[in-house]
PDB file of N, CA and C in Angstrom:
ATOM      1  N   UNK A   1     137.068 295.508-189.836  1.00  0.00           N
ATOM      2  CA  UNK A   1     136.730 295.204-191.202  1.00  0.00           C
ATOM      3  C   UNK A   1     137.141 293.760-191.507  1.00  0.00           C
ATOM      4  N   UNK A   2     136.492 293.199-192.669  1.00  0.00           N
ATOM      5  CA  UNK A   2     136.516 291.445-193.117  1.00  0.00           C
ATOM      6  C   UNK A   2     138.087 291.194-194.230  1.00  0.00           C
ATOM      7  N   UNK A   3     138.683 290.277-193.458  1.00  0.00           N
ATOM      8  CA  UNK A   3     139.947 290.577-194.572  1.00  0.00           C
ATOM      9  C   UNK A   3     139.924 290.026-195.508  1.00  0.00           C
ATOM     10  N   UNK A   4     139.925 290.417-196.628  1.00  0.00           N
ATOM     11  CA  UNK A   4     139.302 289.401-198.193  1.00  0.00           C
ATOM     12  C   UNK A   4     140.575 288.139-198.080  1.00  0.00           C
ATOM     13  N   UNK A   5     141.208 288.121-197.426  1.00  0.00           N
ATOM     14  CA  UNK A   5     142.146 286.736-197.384  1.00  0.00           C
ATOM     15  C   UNK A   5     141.147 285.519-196.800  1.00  0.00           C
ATOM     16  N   UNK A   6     140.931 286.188-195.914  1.00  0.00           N
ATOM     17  CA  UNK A   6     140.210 285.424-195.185  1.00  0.00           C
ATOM     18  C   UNK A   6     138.622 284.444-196.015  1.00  0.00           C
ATOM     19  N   UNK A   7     138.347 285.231-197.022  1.00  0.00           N
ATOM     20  CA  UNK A   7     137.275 284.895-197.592  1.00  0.00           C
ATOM     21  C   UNK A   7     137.740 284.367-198.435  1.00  0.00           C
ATOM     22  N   UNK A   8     138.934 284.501-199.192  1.00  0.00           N
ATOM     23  CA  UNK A   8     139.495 283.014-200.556  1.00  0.00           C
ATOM     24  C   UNK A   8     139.886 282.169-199.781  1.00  0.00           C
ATOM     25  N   UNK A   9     140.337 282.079-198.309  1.00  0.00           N
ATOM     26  CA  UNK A   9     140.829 281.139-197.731  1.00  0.00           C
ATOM     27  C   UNK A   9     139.659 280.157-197.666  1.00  0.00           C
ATOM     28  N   UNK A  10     138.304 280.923-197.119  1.00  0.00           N
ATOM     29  CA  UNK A  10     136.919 280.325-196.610  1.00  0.00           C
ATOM     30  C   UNK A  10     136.321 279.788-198.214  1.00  0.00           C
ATOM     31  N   UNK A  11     136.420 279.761-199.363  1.00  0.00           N
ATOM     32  CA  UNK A  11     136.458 279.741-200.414  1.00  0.00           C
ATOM     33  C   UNK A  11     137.258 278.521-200.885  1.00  0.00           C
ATOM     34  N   UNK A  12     138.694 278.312-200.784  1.00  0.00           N
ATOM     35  CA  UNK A  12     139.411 277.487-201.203  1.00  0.00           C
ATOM     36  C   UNK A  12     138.954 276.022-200.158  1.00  0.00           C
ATOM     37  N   UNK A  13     138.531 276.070-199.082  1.00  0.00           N
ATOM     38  CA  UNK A  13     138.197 275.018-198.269  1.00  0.00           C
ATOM     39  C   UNK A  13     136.670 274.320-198.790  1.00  0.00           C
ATOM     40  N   UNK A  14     135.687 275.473-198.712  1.00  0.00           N
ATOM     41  CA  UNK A  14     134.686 274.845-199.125  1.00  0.00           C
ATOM     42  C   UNK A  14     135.117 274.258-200.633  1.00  0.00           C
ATOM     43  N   UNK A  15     135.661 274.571-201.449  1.00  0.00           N
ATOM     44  CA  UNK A  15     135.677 273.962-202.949  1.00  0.00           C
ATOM     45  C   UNK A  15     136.352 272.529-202.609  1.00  0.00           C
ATOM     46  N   UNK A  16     137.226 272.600-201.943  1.00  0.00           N
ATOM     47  CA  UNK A  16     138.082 271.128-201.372  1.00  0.00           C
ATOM     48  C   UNK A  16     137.145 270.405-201.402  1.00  0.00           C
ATOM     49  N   UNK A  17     136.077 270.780-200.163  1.00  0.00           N
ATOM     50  CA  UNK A  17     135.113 270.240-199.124  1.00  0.00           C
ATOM     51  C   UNK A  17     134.241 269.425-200.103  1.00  0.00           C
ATOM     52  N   UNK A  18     134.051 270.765-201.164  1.00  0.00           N
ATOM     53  CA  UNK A  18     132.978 270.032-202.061  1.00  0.00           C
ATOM     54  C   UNK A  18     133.220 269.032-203.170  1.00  0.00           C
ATOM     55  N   UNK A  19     134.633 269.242-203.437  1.00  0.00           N
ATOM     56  CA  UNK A  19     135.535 268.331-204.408  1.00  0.00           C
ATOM     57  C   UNK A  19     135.560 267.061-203.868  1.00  0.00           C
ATOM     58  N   UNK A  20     135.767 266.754-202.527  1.00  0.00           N
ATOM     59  CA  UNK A  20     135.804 265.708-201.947  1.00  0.00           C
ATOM     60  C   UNK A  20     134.105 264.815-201.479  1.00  0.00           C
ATOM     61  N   UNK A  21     133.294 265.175-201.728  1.00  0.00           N
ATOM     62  CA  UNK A  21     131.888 264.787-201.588  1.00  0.00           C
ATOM     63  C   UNK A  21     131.600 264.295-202.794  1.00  0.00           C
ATOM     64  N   UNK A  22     129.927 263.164-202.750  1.00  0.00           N
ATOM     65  CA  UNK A  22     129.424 262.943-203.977  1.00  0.00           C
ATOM     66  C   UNK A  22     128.663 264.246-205.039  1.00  0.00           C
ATOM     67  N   UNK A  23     128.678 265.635-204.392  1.00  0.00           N
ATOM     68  CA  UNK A  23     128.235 266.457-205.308  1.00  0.00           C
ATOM     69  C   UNK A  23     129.243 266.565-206.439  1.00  0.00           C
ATOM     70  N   UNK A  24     130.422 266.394-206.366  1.00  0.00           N
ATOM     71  CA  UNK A  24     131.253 266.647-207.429  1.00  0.00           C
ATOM     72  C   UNK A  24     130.968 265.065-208.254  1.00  0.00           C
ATOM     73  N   UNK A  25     130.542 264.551-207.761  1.00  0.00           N
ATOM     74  CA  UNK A  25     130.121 262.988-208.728  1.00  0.00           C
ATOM     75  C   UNK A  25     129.222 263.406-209.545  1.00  0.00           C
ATOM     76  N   UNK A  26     128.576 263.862-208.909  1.00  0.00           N
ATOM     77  CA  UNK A  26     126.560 264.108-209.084  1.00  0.00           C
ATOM     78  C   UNK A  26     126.780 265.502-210.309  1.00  0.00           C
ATOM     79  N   UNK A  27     128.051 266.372-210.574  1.00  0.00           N
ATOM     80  CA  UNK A  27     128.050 267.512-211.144  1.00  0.00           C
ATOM     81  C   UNK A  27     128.674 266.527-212.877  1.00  0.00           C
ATOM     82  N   UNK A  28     129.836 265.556-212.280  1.00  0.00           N
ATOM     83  CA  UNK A  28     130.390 265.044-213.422  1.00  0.00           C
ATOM     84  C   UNK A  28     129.501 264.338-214.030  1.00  0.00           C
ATOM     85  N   UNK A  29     128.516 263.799-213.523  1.00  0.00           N
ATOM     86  CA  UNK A  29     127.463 262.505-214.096  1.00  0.00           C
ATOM     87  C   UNK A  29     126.651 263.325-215.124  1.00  0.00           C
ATOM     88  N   UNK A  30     126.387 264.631-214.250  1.00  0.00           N
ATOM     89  CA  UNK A  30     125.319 265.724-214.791  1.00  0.00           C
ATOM     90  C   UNK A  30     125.462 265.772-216.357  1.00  0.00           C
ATOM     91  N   UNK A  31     127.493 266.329-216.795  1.00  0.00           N
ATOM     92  CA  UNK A  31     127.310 266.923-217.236  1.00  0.00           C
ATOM     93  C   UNK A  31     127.768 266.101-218.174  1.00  0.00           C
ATOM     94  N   UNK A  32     128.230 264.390-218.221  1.00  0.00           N
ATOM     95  CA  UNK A  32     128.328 263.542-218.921  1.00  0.00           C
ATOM     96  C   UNK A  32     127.048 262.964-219.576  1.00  0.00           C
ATOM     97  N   UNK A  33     125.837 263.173-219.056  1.00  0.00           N
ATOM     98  CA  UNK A  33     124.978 262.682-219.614  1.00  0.00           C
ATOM     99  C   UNK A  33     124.130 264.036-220.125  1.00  0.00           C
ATOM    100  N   UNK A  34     123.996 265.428-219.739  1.00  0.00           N
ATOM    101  CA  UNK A  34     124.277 266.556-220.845  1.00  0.00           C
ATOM    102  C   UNK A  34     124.786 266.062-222.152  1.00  0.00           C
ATOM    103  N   UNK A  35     126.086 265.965-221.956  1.00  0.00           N
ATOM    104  CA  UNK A  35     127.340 265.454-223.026  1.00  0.00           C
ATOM    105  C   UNK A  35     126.177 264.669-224.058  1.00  0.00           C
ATOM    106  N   UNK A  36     125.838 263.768-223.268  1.00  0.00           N
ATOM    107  CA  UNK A  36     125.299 262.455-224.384  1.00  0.00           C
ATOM    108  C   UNK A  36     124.160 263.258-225.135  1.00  0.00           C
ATOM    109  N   UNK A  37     123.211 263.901-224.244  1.00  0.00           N
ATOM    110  CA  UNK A  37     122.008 264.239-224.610  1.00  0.00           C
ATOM    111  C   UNK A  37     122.233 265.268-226.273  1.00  0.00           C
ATOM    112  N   UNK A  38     123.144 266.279-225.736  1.00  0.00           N
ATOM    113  CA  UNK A  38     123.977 267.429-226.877  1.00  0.00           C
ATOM    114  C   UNK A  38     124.126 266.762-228.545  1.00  0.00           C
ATOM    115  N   UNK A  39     124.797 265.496-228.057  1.00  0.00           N
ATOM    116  CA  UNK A  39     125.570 265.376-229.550  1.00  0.00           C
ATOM    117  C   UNK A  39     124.274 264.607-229.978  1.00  0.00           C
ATOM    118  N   UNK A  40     123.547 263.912-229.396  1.00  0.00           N
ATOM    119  CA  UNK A  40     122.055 262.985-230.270  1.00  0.00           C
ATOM    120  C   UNK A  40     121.481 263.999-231.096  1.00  0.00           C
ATOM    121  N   UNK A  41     121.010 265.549-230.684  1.00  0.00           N
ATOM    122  CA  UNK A  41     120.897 266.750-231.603  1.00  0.00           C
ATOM    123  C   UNK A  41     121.656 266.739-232.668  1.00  0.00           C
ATOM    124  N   UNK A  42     120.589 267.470-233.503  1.00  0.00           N
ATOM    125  CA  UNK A  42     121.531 268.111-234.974  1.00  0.00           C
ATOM    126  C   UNK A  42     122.073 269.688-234.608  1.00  0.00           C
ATOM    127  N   UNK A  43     123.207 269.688-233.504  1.00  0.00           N
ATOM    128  CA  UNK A  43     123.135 270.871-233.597  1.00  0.00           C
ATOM    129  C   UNK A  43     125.016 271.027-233.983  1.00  0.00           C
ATOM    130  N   UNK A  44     125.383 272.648-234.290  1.00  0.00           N
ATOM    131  CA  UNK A  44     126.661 273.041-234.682  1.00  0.00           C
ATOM    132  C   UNK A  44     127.445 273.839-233.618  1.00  0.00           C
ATOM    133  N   UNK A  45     128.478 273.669-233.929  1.00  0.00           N
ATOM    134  CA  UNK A  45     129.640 274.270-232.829  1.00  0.00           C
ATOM    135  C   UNK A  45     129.120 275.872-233.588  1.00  0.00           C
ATOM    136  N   UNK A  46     129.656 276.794-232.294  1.00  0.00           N
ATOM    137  CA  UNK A  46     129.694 278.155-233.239  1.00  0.00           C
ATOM    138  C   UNK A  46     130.571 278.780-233.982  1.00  0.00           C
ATOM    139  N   UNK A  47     131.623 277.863-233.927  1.00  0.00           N
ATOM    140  CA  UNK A  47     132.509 278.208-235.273  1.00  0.00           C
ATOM    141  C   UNK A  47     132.036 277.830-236.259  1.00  0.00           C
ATOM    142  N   UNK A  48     131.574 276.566-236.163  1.00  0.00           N
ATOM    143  CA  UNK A  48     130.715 275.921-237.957  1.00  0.00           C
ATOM    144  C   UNK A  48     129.723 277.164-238.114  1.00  0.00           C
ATOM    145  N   UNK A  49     129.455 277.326-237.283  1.00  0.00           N
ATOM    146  CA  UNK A  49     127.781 278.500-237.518  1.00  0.00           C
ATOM    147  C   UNK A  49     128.555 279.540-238.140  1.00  0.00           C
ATOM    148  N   UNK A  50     129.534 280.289-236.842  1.00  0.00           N
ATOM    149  CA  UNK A  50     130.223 281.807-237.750  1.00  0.00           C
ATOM    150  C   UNK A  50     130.819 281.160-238.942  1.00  0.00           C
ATOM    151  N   UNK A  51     131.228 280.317-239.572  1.00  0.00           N
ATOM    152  CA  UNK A  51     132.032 280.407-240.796  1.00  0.00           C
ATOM    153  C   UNK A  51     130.613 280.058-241.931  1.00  0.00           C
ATOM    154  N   UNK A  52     129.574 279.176-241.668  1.00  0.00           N
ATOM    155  CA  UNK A  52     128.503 279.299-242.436  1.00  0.00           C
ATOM    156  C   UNK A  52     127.621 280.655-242.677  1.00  0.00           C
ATOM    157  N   UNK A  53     128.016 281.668-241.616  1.00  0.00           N
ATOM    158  CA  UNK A  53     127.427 282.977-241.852  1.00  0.00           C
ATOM    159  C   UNK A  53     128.095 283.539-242.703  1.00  0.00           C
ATOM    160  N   UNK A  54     129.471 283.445-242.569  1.00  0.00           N
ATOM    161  CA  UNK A  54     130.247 284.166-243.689  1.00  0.00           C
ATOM    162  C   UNK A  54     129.937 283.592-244.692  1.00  0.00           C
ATOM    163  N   UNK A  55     129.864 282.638-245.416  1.00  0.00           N
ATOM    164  CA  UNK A  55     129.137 281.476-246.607  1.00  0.00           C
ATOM    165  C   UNK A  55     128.178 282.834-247.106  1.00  0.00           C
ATOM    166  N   UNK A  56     127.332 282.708-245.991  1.00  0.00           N
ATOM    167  CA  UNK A  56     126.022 283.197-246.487  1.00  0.00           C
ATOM    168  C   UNK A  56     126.428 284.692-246.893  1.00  0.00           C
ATOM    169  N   UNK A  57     126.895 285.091-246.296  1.00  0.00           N
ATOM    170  CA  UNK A  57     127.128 287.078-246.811  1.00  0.00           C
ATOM    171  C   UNK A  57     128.262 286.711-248.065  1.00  0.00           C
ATOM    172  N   UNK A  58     128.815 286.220-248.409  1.00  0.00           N
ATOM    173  CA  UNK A  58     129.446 285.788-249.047  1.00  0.00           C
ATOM    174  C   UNK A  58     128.975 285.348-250.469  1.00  0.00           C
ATOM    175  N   UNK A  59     127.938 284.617-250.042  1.00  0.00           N
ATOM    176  CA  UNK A  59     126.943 284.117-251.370  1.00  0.00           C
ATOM    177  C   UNK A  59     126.117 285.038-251.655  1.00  0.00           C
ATOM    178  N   UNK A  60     125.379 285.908-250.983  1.00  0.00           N
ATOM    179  CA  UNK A  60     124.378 286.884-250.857  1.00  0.00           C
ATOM    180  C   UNK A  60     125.319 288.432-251.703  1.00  0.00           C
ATOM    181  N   UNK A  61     126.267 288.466-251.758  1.00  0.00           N
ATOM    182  CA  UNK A  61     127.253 289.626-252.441  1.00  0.00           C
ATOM    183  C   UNK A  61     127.040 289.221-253.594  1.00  0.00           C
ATOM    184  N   UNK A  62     127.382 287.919-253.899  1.00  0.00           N
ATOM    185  CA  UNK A  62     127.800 287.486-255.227  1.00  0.00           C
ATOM    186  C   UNK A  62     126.627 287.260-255.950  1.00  0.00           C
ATOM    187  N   UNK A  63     125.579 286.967-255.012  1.00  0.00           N
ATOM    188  CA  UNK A  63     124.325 287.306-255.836  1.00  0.00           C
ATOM    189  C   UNK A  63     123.769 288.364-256.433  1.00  0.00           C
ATOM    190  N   UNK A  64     123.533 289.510-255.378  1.00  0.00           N
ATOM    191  CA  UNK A  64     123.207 290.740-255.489  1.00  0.00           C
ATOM    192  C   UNK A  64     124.390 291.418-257.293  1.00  0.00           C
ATOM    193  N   UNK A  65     125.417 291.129-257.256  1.00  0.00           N
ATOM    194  CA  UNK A  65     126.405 291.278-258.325  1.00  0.00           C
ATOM    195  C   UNK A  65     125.821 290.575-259.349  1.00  0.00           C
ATOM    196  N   UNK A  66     125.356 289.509-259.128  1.00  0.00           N
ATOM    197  CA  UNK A  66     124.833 289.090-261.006  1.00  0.00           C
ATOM    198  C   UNK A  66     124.013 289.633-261.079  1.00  0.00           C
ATOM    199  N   UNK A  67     122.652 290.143-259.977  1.00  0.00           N
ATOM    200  CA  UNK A  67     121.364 290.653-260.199  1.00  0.00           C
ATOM    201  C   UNK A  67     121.556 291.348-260.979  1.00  0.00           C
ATOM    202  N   UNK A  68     122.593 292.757-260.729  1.00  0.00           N
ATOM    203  CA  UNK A  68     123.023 293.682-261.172  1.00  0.00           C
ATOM    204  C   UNK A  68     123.568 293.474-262.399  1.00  0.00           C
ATOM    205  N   UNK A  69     124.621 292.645-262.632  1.00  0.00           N
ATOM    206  CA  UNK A  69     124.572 292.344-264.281  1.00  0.00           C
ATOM    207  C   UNK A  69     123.979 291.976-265.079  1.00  0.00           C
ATOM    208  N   UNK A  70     122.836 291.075-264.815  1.00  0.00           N
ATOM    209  CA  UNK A  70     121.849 290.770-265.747  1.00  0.00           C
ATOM    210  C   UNK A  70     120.753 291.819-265.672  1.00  0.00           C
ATOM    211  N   UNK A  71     120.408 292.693-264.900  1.00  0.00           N
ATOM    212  CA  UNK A  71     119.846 293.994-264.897  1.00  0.00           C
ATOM    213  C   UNK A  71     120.356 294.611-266.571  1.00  0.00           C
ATOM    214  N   UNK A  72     121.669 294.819-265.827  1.00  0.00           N
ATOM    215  CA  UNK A  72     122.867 295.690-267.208  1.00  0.00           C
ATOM    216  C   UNK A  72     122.492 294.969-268.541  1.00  0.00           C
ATOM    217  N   UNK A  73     122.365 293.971-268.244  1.00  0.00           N
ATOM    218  CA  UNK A  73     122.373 293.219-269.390  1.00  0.00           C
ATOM    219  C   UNK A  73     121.243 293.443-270.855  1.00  0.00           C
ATOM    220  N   UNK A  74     120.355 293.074-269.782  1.00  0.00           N
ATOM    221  CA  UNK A  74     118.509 293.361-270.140  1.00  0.00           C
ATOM    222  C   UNK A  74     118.261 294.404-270.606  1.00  0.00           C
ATOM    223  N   UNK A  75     119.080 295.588-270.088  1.00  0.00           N
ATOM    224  CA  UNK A  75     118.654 296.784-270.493  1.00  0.00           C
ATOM    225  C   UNK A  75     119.055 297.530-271.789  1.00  0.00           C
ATOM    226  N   UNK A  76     120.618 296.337-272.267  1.00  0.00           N
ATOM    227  CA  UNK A  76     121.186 297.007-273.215  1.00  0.00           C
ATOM    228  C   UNK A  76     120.779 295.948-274.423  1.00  0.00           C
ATOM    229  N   UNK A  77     119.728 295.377-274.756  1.00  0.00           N
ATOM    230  CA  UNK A  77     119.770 294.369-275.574  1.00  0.00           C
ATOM    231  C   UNK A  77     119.742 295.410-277.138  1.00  0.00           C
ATOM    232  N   UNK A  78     119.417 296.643-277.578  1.00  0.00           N
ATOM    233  CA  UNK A  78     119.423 297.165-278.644  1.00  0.00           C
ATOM    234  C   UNK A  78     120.979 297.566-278.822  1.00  0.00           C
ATOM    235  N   UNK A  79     121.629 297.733-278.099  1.00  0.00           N
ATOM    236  CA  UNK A  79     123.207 297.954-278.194  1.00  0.00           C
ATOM    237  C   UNK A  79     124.040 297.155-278.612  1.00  0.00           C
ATOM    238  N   UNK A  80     123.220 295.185-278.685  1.00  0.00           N
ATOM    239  CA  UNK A  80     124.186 294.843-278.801  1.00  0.00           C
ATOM    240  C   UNK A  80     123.667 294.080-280.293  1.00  0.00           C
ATOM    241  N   UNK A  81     122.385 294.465-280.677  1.00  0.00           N
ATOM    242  CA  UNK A  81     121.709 293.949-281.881  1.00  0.00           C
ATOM    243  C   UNK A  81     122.957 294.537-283.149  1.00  0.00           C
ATOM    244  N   UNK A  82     122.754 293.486-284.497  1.00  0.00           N
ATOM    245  CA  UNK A  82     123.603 294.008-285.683  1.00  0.00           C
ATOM    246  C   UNK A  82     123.064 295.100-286.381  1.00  0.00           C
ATOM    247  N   UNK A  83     123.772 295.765-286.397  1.00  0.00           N
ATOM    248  CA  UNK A  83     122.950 296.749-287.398  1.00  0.00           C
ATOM    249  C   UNK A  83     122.710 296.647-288.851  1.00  0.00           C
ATOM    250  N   UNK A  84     123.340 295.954-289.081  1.00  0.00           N
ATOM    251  CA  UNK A  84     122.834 295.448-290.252  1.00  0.00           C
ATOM    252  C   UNK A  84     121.711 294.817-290.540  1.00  0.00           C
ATOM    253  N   UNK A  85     121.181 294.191-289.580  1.00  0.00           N
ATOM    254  CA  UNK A  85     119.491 293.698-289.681  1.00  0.00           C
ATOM    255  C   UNK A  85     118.817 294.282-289.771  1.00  0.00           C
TER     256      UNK A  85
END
């Protein structure tokens, strides 16, 4: 049988192997000019996003709640007339 030592060993060499070559140049260049390409976008981290979702359910409650009071509202307009008129 294959001794799994043997395979992180065969593992830890090639990563050396490859650490030490221009592919690890060619991976950093990659992902530096990724980098550049990313931020020229209008785009958001996903924390800005999850905390703008909460915004939104957040605003969307507080809406749904006035709907509902000005519903209440509308409905009671003879309740709140003078009676004296």
């Amino acid at each position: 049988m294959l001794d799994p030592k043997k395979f992180e060993e065969f593992g830890a060499r090639l990563s050396a192997l490859i650490a030490n070559t221009p592919a690890a140049d060619v991976e950093k260049n990659a992902k530096a000019m990724l980098s550049g390409f990313f931020s020229k976008l209008d785009l958001v981290s996903r924390e800005e996003f999850d905390i703008q979702q909460q915004v939104l359910l957040r605003t969307r409650e507080k809406l749904k709640a006035l709907e509902a009071r000005i519903e209440a509202l509308e409905k009671a307009p003879a309740q709140r007339q003078d009676p004296a008129a």
